[in-house]
Protein backbone atom coordinates (compact mmCIF):
# COMPACT_ATOMS: atom_id res chain seq x y z
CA UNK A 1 155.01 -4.78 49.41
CA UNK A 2 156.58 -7.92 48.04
CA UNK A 3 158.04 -6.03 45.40
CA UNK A 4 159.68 -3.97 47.05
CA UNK A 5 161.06 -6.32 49.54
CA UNK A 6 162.66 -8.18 46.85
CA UNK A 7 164.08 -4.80 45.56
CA UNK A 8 165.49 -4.36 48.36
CA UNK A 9 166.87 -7.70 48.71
CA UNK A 10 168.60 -7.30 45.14
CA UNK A 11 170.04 -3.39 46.22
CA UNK A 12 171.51 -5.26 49.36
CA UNK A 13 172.83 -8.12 47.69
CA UNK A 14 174.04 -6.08 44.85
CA UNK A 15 175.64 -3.42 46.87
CA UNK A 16 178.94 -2.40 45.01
CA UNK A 17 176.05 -1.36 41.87
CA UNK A 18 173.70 0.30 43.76
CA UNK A 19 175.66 2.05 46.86
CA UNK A 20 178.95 1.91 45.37
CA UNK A 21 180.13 5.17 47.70
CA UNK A 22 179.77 2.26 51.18
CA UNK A 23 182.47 0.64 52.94
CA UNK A 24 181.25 -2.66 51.82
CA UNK A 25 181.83 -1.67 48.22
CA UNK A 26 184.96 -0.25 48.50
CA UNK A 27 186.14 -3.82 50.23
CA UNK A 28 184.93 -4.89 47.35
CA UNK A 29 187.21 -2.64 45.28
CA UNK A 30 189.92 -3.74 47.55
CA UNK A 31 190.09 -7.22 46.56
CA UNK A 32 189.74 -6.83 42.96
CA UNK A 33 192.94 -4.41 43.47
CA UNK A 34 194.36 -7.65 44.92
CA UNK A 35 193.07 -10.01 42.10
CA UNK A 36 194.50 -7.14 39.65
CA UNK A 37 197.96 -7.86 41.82
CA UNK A 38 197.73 -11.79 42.06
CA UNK A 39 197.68 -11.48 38.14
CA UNK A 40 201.82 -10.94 37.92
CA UNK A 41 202.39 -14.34 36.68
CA UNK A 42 199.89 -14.99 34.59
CA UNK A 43 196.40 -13.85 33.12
CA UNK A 44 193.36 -15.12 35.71
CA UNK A 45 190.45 -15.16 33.47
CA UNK A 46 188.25 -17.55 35.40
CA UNK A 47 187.82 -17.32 39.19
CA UNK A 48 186.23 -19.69 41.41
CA UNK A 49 184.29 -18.63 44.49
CA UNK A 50 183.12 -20.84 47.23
CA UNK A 51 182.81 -21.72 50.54
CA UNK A 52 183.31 -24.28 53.16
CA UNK A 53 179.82 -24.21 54.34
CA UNK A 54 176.21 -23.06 52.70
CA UNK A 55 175.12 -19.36 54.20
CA UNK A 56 178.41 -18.04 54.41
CA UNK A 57 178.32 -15.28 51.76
CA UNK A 58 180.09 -17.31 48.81
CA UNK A 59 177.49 -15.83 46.20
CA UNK A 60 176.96 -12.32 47.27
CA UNK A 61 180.67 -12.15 47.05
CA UNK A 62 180.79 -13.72 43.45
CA UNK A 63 178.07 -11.01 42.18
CA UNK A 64 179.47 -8.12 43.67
CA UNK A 65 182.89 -9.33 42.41
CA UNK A 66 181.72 -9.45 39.26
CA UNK A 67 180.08 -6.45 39.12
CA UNK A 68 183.20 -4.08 40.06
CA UNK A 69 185.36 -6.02 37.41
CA UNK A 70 182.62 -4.78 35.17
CA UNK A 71 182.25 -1.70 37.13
CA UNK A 72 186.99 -1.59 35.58
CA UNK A 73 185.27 -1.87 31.90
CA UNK A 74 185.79 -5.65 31.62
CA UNK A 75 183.10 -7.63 29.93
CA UNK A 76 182.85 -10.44 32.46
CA UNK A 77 180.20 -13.31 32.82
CA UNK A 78 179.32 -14.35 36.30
CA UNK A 79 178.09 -18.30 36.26
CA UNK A 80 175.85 -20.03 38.76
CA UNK A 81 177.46 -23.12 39.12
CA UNK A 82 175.93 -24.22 42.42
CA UNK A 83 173.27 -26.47 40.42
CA UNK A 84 172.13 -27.62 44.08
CA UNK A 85 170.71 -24.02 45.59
CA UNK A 86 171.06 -21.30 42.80
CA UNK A 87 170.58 -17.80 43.86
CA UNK A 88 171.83 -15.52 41.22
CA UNK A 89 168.50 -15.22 39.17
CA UNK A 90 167.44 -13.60 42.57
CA UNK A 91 169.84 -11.09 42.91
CA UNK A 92 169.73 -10.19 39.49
CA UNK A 93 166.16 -10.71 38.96
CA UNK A 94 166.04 -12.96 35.62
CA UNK A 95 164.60 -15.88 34.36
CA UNK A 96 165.78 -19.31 35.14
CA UNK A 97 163.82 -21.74 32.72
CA UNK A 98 167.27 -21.74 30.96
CA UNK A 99 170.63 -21.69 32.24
CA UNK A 100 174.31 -23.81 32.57
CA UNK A 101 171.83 -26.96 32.70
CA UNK A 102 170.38 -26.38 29.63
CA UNK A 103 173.16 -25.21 27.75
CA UNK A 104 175.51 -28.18 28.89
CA UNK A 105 172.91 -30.56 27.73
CA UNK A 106 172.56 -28.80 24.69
CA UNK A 107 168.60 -27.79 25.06
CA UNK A 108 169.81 -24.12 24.65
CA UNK A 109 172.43 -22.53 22.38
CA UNK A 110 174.57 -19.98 24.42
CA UNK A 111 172.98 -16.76 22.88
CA UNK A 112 169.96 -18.00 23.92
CA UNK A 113 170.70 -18.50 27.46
CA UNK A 114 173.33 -15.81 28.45
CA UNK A 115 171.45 -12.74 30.33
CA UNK A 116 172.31 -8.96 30.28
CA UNK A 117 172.21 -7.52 33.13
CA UNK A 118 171.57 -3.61 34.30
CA UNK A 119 175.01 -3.61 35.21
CA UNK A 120 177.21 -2.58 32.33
CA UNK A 121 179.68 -5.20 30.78
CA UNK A 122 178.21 -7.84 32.79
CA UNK A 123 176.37 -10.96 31.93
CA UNK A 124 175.34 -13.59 33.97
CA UNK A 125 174.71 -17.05 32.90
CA UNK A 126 171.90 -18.56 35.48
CA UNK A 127 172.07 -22.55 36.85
CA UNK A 128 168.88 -23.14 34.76
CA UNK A 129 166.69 -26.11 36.29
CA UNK A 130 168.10 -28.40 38.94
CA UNK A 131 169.39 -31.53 37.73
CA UNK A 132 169.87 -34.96 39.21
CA UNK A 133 173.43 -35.17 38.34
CA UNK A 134 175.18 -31.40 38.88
CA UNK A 135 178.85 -33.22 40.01
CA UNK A 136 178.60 -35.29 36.50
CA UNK A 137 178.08 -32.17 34.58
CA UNK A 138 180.13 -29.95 36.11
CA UNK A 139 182.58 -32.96 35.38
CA UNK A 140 182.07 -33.47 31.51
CA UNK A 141 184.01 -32.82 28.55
CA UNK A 142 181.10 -30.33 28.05
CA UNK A 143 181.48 -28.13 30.67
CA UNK A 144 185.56 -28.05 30.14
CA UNK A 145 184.46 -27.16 26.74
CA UNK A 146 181.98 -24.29 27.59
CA UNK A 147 184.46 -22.79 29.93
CA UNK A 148 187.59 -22.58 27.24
CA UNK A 149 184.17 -21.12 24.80
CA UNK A 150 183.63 -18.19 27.12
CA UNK A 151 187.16 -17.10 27.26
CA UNK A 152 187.19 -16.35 23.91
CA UNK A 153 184.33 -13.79 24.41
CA UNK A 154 184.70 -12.43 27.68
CA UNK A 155 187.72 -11.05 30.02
CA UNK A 156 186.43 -12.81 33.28
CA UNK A 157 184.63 -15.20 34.03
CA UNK A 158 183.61 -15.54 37.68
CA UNK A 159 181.72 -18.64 38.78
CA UNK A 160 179.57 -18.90 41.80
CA UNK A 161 179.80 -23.02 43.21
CA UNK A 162 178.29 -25.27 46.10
CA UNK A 163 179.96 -25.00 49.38
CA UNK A 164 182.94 -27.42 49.88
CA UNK A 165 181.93 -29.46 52.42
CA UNK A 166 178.78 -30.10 51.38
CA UNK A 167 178.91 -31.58 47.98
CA UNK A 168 182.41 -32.30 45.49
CA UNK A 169 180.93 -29.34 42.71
CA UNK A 170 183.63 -27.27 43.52
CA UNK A 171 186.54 -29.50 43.35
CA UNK A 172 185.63 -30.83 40.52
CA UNK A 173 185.77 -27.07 38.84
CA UNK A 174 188.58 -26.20 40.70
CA UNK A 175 191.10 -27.11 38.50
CA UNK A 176 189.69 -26.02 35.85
CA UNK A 177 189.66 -22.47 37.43
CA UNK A 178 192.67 -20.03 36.84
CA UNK A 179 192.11 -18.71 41.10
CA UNK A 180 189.81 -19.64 43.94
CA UNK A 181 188.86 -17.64 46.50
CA UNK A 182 187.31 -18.95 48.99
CA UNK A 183 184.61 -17.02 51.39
CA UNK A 184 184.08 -17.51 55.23
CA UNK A 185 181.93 -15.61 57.85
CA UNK A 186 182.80 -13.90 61.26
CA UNK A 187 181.44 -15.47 63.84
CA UNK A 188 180.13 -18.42 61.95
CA UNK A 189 182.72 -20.26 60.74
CA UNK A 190 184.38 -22.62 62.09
CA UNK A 191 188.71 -22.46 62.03
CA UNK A 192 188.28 -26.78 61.16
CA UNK A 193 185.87 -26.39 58.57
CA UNK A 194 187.68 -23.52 56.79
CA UNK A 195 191.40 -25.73 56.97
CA UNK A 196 189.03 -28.44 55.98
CA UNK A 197 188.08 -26.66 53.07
CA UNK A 198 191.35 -25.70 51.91
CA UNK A 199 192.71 -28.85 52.12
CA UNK A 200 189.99 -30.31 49.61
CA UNK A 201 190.81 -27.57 47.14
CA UNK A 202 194.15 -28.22 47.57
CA UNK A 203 194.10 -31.30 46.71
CA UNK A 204 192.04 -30.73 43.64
CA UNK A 205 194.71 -28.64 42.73
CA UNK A 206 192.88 -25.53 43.37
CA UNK A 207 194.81 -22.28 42.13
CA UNK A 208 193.97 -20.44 45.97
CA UNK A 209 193.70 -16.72 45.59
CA UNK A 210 193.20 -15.78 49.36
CA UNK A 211 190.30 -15.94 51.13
CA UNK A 212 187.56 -13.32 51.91
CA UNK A 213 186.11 -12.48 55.63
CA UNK A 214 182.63 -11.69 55.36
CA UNK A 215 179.86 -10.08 57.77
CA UNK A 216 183.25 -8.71 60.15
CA UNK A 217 182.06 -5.71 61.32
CA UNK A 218 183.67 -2.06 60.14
CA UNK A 219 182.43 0.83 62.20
CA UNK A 220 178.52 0.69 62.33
CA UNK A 221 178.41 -1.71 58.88
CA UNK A 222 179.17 -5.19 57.99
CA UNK A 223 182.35 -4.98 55.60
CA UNK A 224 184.26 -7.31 53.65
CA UNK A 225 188.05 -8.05 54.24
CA UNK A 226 190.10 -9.81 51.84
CA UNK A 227 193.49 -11.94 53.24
CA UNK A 228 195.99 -12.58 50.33
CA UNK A 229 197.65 -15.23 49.80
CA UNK A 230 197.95 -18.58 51.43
């Protein structure tokens, strides 16, 4: 029975892979049409996705994201970056003994800690275990250094990161980010805490995307919507 809770857990979470016929999914499409669009002046090879608050829908977003970039035939590697509550080695179902952690303080080489994943042309590179110090990481010349690494091996890079009220994570990897897209939920968010939000990123010179309504609902299911632009 637990099994096949979490299954369905991962099929929901993962719904662009494993219904990729549903609204949801094709919202999903929709806003990697407008990534595809935002992409006029210049290549975005790594995208940030957060939110302003925690249960909002930031890393369901970022793994479904990921997976319909994939889905176009780009090899793309989706990061848990949110050091503080991981969640992708859930929806994907791997191990997380090794991860970003591990690799940034150079207990793992990055062959050994990159994951395939069912989904073709998609890897995902897991938080590993929690550390005392994710801002510092996330921070150092290591991480900057990983991140230019990656590009050379993958199209996209899509990193999942703690809300952006709660901790600094994000700001700190915002510049270093070509777009961020930042994810909110109907009903739950609050209009102060998403301005809030974008005013941190945009002072930490955050590249903003647009920003993604999540849990609105569209006909008798919960859909996505994307708003482009500013």
């Amino acid at each position: 029975m637990k099994r096949n809770k979490q299954t369905s857990l991962k099929q929901r979470h993962l719904i662009a892979f494993y219904n990729p016929k549903s609204t949801t999914a094709e919202q999903y499409r929709t806003i990697r049409t407008n990534i595809d669009f935002s992409q006029v002046n210049g290549d975005l090879k790594t995208i940030m996705v957060t939110s302003p608050d925690p249960a909002e829908g930031k890393s369901t977003t970022a793994a479904n994201i990921a997976v319909v970039m994939a889905q176009q035939g780009k090899n793309v590697l989706l990061i848990d970056a949110d050091m503080r509550k991981p969640t992708i080695h859930y929806t994907f179902r791997v191990g997380n003994i090794e991860g970003l952690t591990t690799l940034l303080t150079k207990k793992t080489t990055f062959e050994e800690t990159i994951k395939k994943t069912d989904v073709d042309n998609l890897f995902v590179l897991t938080s590993g275990p929690i550390p005392p110090n994710p801002a510092e990481l996330l921070s150092s010349p290591a991480m900057k250094s990983f991140i230019k690494h990656t590009l050379t091996l993958f199209d996209t890079v899509v990193i999942d990161t703690p809300p952006v009220l709660a901790v600094t994570d994000a700001q700190v990897l915002a510049n270093l980010c070509d777009g961020t897209i930042l994810v909110v939920r109907s009903g739950v968010t609050e209009k102060e805490a998403a301005l809030k939000a974008k005013d941190l990123l945009s002072k930490a010179k955050a590249k903003m995307l647009g920003v993604v309504l999540n849990g609105k609902p569209v006909t008798k299911t919960d859909g996505y919507y994307y708003y482009y632009g500013e």
